[in-house]
N, C-alpha and C. Protein backbone atom coordinates (compact mmCIF):
# COMPACT_ATOMS: atom_id res chain seq x y z
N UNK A 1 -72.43 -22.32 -59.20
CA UNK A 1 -71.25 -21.58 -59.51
C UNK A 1 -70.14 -21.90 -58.52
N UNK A 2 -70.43 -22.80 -57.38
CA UNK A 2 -69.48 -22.85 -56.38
C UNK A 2 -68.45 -24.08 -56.79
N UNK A 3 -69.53 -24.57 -57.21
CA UNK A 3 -68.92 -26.20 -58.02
C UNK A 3 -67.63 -25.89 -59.09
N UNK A 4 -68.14 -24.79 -60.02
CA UNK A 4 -67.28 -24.23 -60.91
C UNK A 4 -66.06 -23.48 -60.46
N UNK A 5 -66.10 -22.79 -59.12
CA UNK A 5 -65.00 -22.16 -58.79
C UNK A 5 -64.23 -23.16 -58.58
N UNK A 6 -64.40 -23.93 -57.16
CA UNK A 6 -64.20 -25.07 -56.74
C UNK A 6 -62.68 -25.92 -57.69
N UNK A 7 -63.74 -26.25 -58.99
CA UNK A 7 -63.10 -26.88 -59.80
C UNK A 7 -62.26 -26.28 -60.74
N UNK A 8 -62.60 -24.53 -60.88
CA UNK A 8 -61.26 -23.99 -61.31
C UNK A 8 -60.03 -23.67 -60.50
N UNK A 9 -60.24 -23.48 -59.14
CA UNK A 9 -59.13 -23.54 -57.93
C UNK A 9 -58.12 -24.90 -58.33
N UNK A 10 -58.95 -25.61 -58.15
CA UNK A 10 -58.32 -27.21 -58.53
C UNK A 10 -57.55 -26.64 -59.95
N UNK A 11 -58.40 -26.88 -60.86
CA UNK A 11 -57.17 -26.68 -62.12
C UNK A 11 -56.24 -25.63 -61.75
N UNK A 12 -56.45 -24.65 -61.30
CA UNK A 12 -55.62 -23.82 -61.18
C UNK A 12 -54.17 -24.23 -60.56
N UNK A 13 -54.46 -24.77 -59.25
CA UNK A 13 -53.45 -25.49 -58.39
C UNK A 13 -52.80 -26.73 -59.39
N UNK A 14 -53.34 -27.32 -60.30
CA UNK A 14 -52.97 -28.32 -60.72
C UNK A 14 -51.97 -27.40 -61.75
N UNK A 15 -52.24 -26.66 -62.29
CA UNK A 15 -51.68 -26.08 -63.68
C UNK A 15 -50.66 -25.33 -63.06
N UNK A 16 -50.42 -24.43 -61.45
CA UNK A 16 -49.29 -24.38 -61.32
C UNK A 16 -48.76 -24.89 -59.66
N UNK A 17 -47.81 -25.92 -60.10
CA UNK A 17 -47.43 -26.92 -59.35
C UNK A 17 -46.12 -26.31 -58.71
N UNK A 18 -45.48 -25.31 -59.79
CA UNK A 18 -44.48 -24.44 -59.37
C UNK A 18 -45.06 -24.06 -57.96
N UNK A 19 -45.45 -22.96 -57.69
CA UNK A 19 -45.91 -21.86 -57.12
C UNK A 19 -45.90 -22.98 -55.42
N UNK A 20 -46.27 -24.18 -55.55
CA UNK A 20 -46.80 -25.23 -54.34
C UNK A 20 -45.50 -25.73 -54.13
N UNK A 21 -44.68 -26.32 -55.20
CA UNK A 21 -42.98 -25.95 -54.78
C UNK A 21 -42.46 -25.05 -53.96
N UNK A 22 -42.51 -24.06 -54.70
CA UNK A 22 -41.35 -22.93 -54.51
C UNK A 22 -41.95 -22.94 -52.79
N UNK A 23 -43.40 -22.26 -52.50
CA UNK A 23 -43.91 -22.49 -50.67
C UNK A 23 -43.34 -23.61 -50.20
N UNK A 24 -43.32 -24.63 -50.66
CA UNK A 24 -42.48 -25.56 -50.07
C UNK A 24 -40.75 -25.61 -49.69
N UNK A 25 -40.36 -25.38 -50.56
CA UNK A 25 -38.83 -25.16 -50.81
C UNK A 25 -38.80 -24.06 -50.05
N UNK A 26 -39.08 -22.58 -49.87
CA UNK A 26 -39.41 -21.63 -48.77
C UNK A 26 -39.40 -22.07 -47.37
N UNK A 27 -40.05 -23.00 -47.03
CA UNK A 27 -40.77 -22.93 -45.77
C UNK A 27 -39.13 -24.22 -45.37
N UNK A 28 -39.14 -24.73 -46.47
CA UNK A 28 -37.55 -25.68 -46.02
C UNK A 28 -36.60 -24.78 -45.83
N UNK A 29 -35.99 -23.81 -46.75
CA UNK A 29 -35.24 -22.82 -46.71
C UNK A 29 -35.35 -22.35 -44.90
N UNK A 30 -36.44 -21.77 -44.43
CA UNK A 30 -36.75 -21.24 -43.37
C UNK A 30 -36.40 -22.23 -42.12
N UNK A 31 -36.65 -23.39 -42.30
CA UNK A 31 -36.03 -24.54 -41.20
C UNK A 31 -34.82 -24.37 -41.07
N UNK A 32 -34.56 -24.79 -42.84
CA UNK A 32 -32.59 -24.92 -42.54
C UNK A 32 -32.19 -23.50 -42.07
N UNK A 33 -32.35 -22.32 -42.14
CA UNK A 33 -32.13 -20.87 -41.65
C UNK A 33 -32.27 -20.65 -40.22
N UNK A 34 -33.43 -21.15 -39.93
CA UNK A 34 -33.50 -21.55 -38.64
C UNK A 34 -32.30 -22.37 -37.62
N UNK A 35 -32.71 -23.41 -38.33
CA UNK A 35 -31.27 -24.35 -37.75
C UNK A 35 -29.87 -23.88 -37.64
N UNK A 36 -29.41 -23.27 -38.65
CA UNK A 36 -28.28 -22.86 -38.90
C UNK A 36 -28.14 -21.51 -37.65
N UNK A 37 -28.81 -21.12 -37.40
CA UNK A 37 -28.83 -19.56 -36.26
C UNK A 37 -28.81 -20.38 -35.24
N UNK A 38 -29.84 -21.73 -34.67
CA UNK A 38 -29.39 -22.18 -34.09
C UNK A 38 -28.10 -22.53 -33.33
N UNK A 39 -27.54 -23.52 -34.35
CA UNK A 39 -26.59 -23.72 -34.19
C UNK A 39 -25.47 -22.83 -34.01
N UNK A 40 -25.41 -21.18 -34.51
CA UNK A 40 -24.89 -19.86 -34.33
C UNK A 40 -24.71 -19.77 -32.99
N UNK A 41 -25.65 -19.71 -32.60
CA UNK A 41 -25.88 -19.23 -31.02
C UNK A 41 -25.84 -19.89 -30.33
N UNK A 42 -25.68 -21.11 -30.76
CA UNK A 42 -24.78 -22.45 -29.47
C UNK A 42 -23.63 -22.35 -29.55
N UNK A 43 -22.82 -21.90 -30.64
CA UNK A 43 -21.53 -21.78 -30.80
C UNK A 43 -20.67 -20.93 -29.82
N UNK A 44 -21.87 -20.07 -30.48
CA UNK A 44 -21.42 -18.42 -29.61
C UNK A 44 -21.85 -18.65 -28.17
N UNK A 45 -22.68 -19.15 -27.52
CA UNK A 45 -22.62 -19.59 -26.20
C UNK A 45 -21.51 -20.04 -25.62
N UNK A 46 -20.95 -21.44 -26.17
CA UNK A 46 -20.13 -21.80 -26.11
C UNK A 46 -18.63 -21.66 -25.73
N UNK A 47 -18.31 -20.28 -26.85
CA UNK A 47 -17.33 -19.76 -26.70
C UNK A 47 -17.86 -18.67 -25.50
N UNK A 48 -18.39 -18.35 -25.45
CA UNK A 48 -18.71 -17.17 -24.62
C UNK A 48 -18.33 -17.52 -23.29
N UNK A 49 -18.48 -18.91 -22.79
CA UNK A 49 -18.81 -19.77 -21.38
C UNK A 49 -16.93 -20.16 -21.41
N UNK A 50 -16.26 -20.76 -22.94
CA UNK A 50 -15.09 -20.82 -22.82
C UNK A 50 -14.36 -19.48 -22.48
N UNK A 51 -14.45 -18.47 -23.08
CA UNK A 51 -14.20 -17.03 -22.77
C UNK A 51 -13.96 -16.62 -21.30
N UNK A 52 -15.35 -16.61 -20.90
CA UNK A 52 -15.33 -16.10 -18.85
C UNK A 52 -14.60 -17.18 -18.74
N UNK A 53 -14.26 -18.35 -18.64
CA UNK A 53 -13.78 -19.40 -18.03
C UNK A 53 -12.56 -19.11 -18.05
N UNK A 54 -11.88 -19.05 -19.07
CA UNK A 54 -10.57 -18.69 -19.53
C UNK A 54 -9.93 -17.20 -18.54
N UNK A 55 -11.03 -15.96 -18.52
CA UNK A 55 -10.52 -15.20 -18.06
C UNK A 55 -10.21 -15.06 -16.51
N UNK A 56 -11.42 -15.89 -16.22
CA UNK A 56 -11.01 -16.08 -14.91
C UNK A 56 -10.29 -16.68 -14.03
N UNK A 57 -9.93 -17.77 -14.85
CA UNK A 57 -8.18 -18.81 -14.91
C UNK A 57 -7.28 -18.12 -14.85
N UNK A 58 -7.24 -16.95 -15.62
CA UNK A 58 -5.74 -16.17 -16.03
C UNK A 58 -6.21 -14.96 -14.65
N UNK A 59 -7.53 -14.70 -14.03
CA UNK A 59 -7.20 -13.72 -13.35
C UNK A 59 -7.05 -14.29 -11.83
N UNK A 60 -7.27 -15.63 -11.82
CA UNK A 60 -6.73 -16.42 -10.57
C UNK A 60 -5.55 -16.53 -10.38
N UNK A 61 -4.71 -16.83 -12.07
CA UNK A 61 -3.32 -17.33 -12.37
C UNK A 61 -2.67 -15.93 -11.74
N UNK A 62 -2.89 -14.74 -12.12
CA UNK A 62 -2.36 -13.31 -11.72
C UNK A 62 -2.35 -13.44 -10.03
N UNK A 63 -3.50 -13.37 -9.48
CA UNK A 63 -3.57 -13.44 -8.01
C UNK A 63 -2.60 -14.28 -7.27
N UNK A 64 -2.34 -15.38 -7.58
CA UNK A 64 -1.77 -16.33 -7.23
C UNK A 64 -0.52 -15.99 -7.43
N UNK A 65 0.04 -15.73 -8.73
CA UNK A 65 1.64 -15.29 -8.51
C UNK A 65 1.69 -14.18 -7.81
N UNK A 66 1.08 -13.01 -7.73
CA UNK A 66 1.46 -11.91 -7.12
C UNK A 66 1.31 -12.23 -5.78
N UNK A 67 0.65 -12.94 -5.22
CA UNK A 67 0.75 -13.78 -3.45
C UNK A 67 1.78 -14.48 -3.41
N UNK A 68 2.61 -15.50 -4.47
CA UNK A 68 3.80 -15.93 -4.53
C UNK A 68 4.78 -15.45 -4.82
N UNK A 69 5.18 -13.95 -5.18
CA UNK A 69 5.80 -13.08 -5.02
C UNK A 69 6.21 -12.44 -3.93
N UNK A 70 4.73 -12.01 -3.10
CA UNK A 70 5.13 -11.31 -1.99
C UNK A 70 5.47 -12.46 -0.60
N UNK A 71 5.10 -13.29 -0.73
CA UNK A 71 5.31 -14.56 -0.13
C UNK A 71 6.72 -14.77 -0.06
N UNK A 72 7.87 -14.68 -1.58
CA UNK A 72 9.05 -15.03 -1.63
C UNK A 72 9.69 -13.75 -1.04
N UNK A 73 9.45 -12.69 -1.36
CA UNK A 73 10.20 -11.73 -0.42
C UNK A 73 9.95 -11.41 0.63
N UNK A 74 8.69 -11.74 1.43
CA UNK A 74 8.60 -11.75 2.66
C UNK A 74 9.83 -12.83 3.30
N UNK A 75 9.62 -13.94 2.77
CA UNK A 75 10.58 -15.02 3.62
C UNK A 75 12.13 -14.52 2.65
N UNK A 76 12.15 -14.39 1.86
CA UNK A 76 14.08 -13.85 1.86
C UNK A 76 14.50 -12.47 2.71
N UNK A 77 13.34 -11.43 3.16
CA UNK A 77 13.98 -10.55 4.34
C UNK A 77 13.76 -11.18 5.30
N UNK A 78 13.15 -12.01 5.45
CA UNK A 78 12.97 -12.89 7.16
C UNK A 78 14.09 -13.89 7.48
N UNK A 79 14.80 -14.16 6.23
CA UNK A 79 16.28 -15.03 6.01
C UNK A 79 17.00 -14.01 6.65
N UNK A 80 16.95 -12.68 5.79
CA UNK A 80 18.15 -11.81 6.06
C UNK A 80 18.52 -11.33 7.21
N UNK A 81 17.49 -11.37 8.21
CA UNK A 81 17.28 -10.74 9.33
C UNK A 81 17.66 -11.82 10.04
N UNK A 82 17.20 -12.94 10.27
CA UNK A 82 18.06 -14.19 10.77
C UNK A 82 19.18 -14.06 10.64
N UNK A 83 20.18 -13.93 9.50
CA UNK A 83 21.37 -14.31 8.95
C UNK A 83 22.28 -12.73 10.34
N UNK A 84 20.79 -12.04 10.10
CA UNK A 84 22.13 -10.63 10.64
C UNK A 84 21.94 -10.75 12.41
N UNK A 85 21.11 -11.29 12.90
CA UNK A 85 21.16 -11.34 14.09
C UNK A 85 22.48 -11.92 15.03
N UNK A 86 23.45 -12.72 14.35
CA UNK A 86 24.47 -13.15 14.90
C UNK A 86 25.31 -11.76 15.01
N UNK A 87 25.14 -11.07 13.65
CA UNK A 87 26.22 -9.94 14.11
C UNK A 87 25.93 -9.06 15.61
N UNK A 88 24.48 -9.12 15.65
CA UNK A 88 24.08 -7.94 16.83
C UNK A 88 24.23 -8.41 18.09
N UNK A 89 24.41 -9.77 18.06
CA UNK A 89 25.38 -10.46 19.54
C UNK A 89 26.59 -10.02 19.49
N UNK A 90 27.48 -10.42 18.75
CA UNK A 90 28.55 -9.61 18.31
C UNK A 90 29.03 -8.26 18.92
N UNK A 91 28.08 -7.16 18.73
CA UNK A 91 28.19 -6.06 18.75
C UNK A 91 27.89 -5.64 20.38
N UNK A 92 26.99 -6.69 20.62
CA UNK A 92 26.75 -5.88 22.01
C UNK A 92 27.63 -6.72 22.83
N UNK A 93 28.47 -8.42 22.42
CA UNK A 93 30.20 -8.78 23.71
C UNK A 93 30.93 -7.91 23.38
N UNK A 94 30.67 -6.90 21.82
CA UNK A 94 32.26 -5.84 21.95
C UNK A 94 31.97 -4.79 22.73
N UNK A 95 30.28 -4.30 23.03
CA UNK A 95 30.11 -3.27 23.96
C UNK A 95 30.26 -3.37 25.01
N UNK A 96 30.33 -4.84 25.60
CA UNK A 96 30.80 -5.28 27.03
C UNK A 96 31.94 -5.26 27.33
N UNK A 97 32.99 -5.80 26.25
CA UNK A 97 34.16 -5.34 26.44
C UNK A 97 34.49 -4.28 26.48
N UNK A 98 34.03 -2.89 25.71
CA UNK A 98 34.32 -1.99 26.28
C UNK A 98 34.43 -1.64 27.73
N UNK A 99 33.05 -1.67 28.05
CA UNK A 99 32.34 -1.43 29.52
C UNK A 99 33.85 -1.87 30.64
N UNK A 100 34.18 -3.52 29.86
CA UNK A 100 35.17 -4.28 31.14
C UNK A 100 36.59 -3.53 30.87
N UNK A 101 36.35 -2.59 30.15
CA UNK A 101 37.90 -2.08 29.89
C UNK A 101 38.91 -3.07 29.33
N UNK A 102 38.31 -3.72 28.29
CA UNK A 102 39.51 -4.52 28.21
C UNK A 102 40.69 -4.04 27.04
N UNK A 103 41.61 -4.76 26.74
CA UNK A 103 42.59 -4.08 25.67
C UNK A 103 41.96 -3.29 24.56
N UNK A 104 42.89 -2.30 24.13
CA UNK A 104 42.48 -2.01 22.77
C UNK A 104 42.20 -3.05 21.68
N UNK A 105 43.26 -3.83 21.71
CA UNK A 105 43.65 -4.87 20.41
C UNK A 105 42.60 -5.88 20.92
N UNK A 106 42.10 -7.10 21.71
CA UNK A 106 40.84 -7.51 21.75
C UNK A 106 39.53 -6.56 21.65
N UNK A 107 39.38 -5.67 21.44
CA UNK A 107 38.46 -4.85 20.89
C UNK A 107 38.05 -4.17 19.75
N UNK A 108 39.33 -4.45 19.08
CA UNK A 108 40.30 -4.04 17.63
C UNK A 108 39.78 -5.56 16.92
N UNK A 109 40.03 -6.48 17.60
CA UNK A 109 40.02 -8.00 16.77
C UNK A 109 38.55 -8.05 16.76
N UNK A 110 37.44 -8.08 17.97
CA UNK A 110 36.32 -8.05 17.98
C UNK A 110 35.76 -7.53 16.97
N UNK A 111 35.79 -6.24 16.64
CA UNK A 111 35.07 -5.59 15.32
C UNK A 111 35.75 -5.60 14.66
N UNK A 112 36.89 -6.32 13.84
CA UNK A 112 37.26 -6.55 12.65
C UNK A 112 36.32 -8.40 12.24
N UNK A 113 36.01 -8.96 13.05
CA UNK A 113 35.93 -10.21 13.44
C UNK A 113 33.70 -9.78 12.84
N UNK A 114 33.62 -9.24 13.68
CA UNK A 114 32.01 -8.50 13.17
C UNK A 114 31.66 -7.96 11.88
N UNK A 115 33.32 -7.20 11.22
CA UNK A 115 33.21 -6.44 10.01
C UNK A 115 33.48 -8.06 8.81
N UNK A 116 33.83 -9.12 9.09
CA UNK A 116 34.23 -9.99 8.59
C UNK A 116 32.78 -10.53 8.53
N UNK A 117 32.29 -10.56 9.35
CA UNK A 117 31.00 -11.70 9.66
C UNK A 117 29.94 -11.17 8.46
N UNK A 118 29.56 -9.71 8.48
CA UNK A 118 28.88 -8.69 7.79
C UNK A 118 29.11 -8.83 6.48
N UNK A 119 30.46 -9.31 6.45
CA UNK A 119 30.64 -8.92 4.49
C UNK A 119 30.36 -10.12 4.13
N UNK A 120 30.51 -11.37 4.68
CA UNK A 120 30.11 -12.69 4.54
C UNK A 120 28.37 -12.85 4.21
N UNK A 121 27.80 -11.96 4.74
CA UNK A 121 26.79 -12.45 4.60
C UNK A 121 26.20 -11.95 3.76
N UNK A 122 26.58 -10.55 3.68
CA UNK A 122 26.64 -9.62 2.36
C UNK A 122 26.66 -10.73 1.21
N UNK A 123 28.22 -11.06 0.98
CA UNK A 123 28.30 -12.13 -0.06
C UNK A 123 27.60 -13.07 -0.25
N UNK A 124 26.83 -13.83 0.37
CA UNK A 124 25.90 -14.78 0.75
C UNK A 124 25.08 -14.25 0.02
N UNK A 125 24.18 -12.89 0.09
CA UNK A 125 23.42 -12.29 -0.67
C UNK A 125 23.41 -12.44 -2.30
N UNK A 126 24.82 -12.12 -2.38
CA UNK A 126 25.03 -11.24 -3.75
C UNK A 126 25.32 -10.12 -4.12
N UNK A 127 25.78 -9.44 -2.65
CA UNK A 127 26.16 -8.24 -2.45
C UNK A 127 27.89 -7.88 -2.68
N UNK A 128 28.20 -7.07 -3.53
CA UNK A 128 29.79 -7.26 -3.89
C UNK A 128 29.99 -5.65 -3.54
N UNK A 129 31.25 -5.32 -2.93
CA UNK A 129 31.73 -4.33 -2.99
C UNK A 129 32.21 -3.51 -3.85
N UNK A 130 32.08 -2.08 -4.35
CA UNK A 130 33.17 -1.75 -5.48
C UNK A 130 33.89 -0.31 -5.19
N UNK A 131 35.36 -1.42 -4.83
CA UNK A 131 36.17 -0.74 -3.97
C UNK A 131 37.11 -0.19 -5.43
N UNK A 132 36.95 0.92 -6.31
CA UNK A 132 37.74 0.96 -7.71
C UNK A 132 39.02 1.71 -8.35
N UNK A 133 39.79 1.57 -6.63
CA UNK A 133 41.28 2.23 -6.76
C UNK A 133 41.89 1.78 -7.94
N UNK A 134 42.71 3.46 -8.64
CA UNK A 134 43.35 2.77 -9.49
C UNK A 134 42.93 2.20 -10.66
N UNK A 135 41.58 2.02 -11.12
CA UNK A 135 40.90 1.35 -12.20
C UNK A 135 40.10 2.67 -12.71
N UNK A 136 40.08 2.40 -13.89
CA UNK A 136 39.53 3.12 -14.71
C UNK A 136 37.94 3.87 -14.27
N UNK A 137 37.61 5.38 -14.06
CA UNK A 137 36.43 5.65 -14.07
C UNK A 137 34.87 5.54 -14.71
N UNK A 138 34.31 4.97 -14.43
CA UNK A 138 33.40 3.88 -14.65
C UNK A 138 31.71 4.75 -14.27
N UNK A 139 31.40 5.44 -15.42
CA UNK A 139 29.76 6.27 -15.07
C UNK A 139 28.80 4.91 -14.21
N UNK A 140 28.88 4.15 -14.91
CA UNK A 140 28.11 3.34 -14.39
C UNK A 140 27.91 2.48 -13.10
N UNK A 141 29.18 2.87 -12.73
CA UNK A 141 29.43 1.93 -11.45
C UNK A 141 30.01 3.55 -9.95
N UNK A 142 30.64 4.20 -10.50
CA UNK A 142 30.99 5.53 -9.71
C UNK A 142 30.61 6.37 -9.82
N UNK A 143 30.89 7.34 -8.98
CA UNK A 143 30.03 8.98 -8.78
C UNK A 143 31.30 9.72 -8.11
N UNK A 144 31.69 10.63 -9.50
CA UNK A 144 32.87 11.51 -9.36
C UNK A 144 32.58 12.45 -8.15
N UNK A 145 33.38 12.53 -6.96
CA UNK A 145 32.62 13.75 -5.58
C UNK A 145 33.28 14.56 -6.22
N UNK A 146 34.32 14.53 -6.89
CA UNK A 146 35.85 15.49 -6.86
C UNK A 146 37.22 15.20 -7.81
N UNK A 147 37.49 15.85 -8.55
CA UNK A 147 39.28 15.35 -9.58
C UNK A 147 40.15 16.71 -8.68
N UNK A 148 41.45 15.41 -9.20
CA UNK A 148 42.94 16.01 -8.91
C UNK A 148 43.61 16.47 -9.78
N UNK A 149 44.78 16.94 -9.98
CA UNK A 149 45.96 16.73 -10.76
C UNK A 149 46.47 15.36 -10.47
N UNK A 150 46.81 14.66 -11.85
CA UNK A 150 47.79 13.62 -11.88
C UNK A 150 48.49 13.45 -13.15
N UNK A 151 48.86 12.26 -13.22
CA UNK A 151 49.96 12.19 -14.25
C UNK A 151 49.08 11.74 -15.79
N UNK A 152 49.21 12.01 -16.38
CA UNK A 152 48.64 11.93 -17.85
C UNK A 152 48.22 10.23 -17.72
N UNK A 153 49.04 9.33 -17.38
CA UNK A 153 48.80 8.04 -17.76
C UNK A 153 47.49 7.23 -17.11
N UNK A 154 47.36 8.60 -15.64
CA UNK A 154 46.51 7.99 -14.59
C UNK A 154 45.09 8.43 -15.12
N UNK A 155 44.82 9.92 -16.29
CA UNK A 155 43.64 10.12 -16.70
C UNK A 155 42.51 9.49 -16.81
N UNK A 156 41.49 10.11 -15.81
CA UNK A 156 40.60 9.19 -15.73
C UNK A 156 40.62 8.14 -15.13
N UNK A 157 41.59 8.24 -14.02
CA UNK A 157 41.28 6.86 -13.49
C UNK A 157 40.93 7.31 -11.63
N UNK A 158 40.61 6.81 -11.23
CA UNK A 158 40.13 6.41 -9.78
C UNK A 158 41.35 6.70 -8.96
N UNK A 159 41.39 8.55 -8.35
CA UNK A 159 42.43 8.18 -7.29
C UNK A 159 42.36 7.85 -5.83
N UNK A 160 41.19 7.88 -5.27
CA UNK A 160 40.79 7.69 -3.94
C UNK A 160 39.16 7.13 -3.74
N UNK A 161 38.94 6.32 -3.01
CA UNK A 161 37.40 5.96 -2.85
C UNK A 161 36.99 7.09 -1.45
N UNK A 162 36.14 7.60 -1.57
CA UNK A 162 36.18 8.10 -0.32
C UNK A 162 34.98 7.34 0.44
N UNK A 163 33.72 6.49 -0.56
CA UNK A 163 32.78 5.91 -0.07
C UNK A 163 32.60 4.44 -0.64
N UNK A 164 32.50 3.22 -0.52
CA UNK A 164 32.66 2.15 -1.09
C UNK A 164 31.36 2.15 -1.87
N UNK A 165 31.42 1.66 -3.01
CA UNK A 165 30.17 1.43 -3.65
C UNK A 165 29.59 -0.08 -3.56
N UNK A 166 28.21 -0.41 -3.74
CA UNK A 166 27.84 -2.13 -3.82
C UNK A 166 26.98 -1.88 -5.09
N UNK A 167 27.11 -3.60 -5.19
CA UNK A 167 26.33 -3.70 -6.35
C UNK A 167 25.45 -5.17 -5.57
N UNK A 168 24.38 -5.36 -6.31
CA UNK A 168 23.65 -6.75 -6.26
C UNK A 168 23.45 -7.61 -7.17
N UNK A 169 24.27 -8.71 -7.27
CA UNK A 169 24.21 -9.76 -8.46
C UNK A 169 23.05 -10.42 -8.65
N UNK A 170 21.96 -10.30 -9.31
CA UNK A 170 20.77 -10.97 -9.58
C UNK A 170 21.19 -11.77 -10.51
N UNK A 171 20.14 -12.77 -10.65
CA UNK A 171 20.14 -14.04 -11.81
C UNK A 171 20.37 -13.87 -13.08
N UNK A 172 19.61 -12.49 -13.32
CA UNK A 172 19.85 -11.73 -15.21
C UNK A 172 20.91 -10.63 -15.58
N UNK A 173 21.25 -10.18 -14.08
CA UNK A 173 21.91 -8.99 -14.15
C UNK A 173 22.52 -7.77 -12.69
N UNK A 174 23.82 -7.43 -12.94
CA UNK A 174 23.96 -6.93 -11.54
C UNK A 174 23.23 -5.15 -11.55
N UNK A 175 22.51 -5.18 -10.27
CA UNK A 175 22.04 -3.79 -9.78
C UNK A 175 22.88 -3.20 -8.75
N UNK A 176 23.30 -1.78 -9.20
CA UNK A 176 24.18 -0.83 -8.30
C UNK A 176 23.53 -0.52 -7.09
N UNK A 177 23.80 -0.41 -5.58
CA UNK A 177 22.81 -0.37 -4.60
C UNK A 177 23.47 1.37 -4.42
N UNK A 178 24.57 1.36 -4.44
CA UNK A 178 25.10 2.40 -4.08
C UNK A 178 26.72 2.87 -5.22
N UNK A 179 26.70 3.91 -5.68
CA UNK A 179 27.91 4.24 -6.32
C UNK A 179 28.61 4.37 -5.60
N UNK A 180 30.40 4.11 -6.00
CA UNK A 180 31.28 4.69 -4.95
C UNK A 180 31.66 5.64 -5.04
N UNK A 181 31.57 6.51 -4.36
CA UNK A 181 31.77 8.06 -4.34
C UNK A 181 33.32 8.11 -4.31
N UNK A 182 33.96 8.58 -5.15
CA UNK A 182 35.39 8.34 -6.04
C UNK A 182 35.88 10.47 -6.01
N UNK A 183 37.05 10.27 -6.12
CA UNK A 183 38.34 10.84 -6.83
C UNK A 183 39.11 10.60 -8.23
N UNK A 184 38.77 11.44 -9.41
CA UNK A 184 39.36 10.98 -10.03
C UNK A 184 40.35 11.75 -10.32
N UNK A 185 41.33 11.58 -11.10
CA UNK A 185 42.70 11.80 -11.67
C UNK A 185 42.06 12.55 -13.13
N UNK A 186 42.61 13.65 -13.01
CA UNK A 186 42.97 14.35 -14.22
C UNK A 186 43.31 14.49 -15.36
């Protein structure tokens, strides 16, 4: 009877040839499925390794300018302070001249001569004065302390500075350091 099974297994397998396919075609299916995840997860490695790489470029790139930032304004107040040290010689031959008693008027020329040197370098900066007699009152640039009576035509306009205002000319745009504390007209 073993002979007989035997040989009906056989026909059996022979009669369906499908069934020995399809396990076949399956077990291919399962390679290529395989492969394909493979290849998934090399991808995704991949990017993953491009990813940190990338972020840590851009968080070097950050470090680096913000050290080249403070770097550039360290050395433009270390300019400025250079630039102002001539005045503080300045200041201390006019304190000597005091001391030697010398004229009013060489002592008069001395610190007009210092007040000259100062605005120069000011300007050098980018530093502008806004001295705004007479010109129209300006929110943006003045700070009303106080109004007068005046003549209708002068309305609104600037009759006395009592404090000079500055501004700072940057590359994109000027910044007010200080308003000028103004008088206006009525």
């Amino acid at each position: 009877m073993k002979e007989k099974d035997v040989l009906n297994n056989e026909e059996n397998n022979l009669e369906n040839p499908e069934e020995i396919n399809t396990d076949v075609q399956e077990e291919s299916n399962k390679d290529e499925i395989q492969k394909y995840l493979d290849e998934l997860k090399n991808q995704n490695n991949q990017l993953n390794d491009k990813y940190l790489r990338l972020y840590a470029e851009f968080d070097n790139y950050k470090k680096r300018t913000n050290k080249e930032k403070l770097n550039l304004i360290d050395t433009a107040n270390m300019q400025l302070i250079i630039d102002l040290l001539p005045i503080i010689d300045d200041i201390e031959r006019g304190l000597e001249a005091i001391e030697k008693n010398q004229t009013l008027d060489a002592i008069s020329d001395a610190y007009k001569l210092i007040y000259q040197k100062f605005l120069n370098i000011l300007k050098k900066y980018g530093v502008e004065e806004i001295n705004p007699i007479n010109e129209p009152f300006d929110i943006e640039l003045h700070e009303a302390i106080s109004t007068i009576e005046g003549p209708d035509e002068k309305k609104n306009t600037v009759a006395d500075v009592l404090m000079k205002g500055y501004k700072l000319n940057l590359q994109d745009r000027p910044v007010v350091l200080r308003y000028a504390k103004v008088v206006v007209y009525q």
